[in-house]
C-alpha atoms as a PDB file:
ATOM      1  CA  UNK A   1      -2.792 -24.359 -14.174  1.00  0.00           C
ATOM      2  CA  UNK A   2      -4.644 -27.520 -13.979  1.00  0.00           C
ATOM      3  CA  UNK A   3      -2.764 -30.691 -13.088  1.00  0.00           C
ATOM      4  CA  UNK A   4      -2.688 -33.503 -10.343  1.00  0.00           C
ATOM      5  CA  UNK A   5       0.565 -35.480  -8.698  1.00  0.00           C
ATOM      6  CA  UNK A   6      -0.532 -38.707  -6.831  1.00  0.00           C
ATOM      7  CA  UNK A   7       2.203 -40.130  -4.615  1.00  0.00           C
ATOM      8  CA  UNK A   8       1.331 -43.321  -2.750  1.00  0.00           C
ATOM      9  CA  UNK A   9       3.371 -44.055  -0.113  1.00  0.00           C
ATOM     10  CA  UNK A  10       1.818 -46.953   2.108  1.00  0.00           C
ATOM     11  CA  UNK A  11      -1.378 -46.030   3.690  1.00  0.00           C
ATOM     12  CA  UNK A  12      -0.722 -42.268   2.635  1.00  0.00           C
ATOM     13  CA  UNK A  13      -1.992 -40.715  -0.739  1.00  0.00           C
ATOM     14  CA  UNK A  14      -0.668 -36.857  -1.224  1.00  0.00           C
ATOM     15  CA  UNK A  15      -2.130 -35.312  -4.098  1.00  0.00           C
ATOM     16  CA  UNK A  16      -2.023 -31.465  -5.450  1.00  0.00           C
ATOM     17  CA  UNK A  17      -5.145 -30.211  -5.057  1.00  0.00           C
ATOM     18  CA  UNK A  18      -4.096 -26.344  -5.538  1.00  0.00           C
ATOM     19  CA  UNK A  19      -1.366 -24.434  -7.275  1.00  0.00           C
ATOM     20  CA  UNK A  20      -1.450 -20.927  -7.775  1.00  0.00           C
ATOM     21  CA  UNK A  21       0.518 -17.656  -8.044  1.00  0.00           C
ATOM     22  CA  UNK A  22       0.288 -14.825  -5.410  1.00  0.00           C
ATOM     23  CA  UNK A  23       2.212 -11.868  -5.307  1.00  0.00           C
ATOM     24  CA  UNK A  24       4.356 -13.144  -2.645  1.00  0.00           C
ATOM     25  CA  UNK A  25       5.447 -15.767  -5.137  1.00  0.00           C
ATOM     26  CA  UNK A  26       3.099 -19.277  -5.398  1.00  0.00           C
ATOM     27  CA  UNK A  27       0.932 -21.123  -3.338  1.00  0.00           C
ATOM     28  CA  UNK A  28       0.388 -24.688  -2.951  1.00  0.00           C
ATOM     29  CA  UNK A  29      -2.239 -26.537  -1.126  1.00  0.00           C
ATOM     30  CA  UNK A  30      -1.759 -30.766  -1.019  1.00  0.00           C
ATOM     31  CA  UNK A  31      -4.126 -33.075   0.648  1.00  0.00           C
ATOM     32  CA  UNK A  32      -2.839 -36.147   2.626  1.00  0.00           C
ATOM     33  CA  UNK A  33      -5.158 -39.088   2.530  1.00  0.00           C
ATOM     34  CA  UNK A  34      -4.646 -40.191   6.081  1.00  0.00           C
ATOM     35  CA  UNK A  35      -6.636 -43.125   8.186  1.00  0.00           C
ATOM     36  CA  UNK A  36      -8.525 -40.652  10.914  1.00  0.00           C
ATOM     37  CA  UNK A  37      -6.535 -43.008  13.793  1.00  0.00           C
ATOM     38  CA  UNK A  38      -3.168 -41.481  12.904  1.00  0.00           C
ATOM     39  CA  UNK A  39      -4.402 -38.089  11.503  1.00  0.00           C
ATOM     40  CA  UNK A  40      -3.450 -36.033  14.681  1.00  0.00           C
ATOM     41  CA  UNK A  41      -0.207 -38.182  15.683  1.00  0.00           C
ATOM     42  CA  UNK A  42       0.779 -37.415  11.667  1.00  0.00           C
ATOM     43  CA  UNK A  43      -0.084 -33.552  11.743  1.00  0.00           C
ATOM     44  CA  UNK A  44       2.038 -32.845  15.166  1.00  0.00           C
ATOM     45  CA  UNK A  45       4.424 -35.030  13.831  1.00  0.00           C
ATOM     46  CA  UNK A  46       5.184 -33.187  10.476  1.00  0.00           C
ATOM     47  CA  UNK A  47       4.683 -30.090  11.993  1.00  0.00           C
ATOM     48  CA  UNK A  48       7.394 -30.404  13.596  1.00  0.00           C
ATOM     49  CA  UNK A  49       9.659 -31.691  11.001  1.00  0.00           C
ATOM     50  CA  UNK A  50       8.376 -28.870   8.042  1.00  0.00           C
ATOM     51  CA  UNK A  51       8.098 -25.453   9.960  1.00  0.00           C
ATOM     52  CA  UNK A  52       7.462 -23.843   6.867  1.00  0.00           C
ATOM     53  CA  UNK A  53       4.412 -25.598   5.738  1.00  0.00           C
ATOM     54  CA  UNK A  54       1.245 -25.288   7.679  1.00  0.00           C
ATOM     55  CA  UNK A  55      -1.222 -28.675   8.481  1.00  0.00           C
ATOM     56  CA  UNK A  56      -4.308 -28.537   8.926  1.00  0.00           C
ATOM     57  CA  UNK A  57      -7.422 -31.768   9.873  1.00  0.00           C
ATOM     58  CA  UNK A  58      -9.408 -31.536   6.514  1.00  0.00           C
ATOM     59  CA  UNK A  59     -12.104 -33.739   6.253  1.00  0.00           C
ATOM     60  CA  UNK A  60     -10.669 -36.946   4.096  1.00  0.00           C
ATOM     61  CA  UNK A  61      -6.952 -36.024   5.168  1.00  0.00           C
ATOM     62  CA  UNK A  62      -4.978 -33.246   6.067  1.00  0.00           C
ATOM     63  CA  UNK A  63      -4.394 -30.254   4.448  1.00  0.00           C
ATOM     64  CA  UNK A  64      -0.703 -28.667   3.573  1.00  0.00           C
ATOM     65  CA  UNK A  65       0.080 -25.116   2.527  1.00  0.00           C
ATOM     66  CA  UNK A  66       2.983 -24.101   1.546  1.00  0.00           C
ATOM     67  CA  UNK A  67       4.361 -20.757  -0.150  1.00  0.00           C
ATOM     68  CA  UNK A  68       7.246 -20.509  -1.640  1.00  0.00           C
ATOM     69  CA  UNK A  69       9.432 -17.982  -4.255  1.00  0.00           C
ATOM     70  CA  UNK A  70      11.383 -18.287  -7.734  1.00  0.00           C
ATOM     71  CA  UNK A  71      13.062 -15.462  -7.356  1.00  0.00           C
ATOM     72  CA  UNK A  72      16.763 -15.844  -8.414  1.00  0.00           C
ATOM     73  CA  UNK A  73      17.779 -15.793 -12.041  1.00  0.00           C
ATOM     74  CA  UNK A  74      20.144 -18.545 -11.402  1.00  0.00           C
ATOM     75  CA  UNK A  75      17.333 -21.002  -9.811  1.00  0.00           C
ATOM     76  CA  UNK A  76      16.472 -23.098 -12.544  1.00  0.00           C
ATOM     77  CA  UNK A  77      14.298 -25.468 -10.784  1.00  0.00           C
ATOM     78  CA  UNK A  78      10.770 -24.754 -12.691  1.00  0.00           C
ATOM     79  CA  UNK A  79       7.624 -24.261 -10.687  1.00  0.00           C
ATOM     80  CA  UNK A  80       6.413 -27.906 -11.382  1.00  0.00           C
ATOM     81  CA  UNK A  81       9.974 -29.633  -9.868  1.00  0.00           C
ATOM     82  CA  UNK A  82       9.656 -27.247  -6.764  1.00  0.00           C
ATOM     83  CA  UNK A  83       6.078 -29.055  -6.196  1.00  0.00           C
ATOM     84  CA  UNK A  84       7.689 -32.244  -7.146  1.00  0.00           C
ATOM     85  CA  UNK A  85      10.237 -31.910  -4.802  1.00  0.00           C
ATOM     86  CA  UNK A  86       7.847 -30.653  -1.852  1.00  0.00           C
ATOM     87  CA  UNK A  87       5.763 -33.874  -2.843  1.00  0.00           C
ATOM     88  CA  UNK A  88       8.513 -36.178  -2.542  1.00  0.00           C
ATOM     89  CA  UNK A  89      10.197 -34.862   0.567  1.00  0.00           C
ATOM     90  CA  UNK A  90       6.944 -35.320   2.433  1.00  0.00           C
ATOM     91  CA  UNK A  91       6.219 -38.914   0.793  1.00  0.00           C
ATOM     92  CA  UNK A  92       9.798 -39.871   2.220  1.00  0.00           C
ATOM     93  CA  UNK A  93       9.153 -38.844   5.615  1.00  0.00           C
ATOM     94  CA  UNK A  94       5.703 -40.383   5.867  1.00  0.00           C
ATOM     95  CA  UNK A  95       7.312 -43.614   4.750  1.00  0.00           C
ATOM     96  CA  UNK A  96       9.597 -43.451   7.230  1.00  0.00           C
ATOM     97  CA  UNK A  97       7.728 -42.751  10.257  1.00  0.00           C
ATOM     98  CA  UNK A  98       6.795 -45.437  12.935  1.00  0.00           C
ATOM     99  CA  UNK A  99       3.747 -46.885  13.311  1.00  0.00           C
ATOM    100  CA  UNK A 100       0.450 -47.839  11.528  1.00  0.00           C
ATOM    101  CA  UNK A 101       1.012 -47.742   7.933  1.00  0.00           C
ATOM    102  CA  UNK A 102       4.740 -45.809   8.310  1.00  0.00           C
ATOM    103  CA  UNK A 103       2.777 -43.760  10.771  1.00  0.00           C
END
């Protein structure tokens, strides 16, 4: 499945840079272009707010993972909105958080 979402939010560029399925259901690994000077502040920061997701210093950013499931019949949301949705929710957030840049 090859495809890319850029969301630029301020300072902040999030971009798919892995989507794949697991057994568990998929697996999704973004990249957040973030100026080194707010990386940490940003990880601890959205760390707390997304429990589910796991952040990680890469070395132009930081990393995201997140799993998630389609499991329901009645769930109609497709693979591509989930990401689209996980994209956006973080872009929001970023944009509203104090400090350099909405950091």
């Amino acid at each position: 499945m090859n495809w890319i979402m850029l969301e630029r939010w301020r300072m902040v560029l999030v971009t798919v840079d892995e989507l794949k399925k697991s057994p568990e259901g998929w697996e999704l690994r973004l990249k957040l272009m973030i100026p080194d000077e707010i990386r940490e502040k940003a990880i601890d920061t959205l760390a707390d707010k997304f429990r589910d997701y796991s952040f990680f210093a890469g070395p132009r950013g930081v990393d995201v993972l997140v799993s998630f499931r389609i499991t329901e019949p009645w769930e109609d949301e497709t693979v591509h909105e989930v990401v689209e949705t996980i994209v956006a929710e973080l872009s929001l957030f970023i944009d509203k958080m104090e400090g350099y840049g909405g950091l």
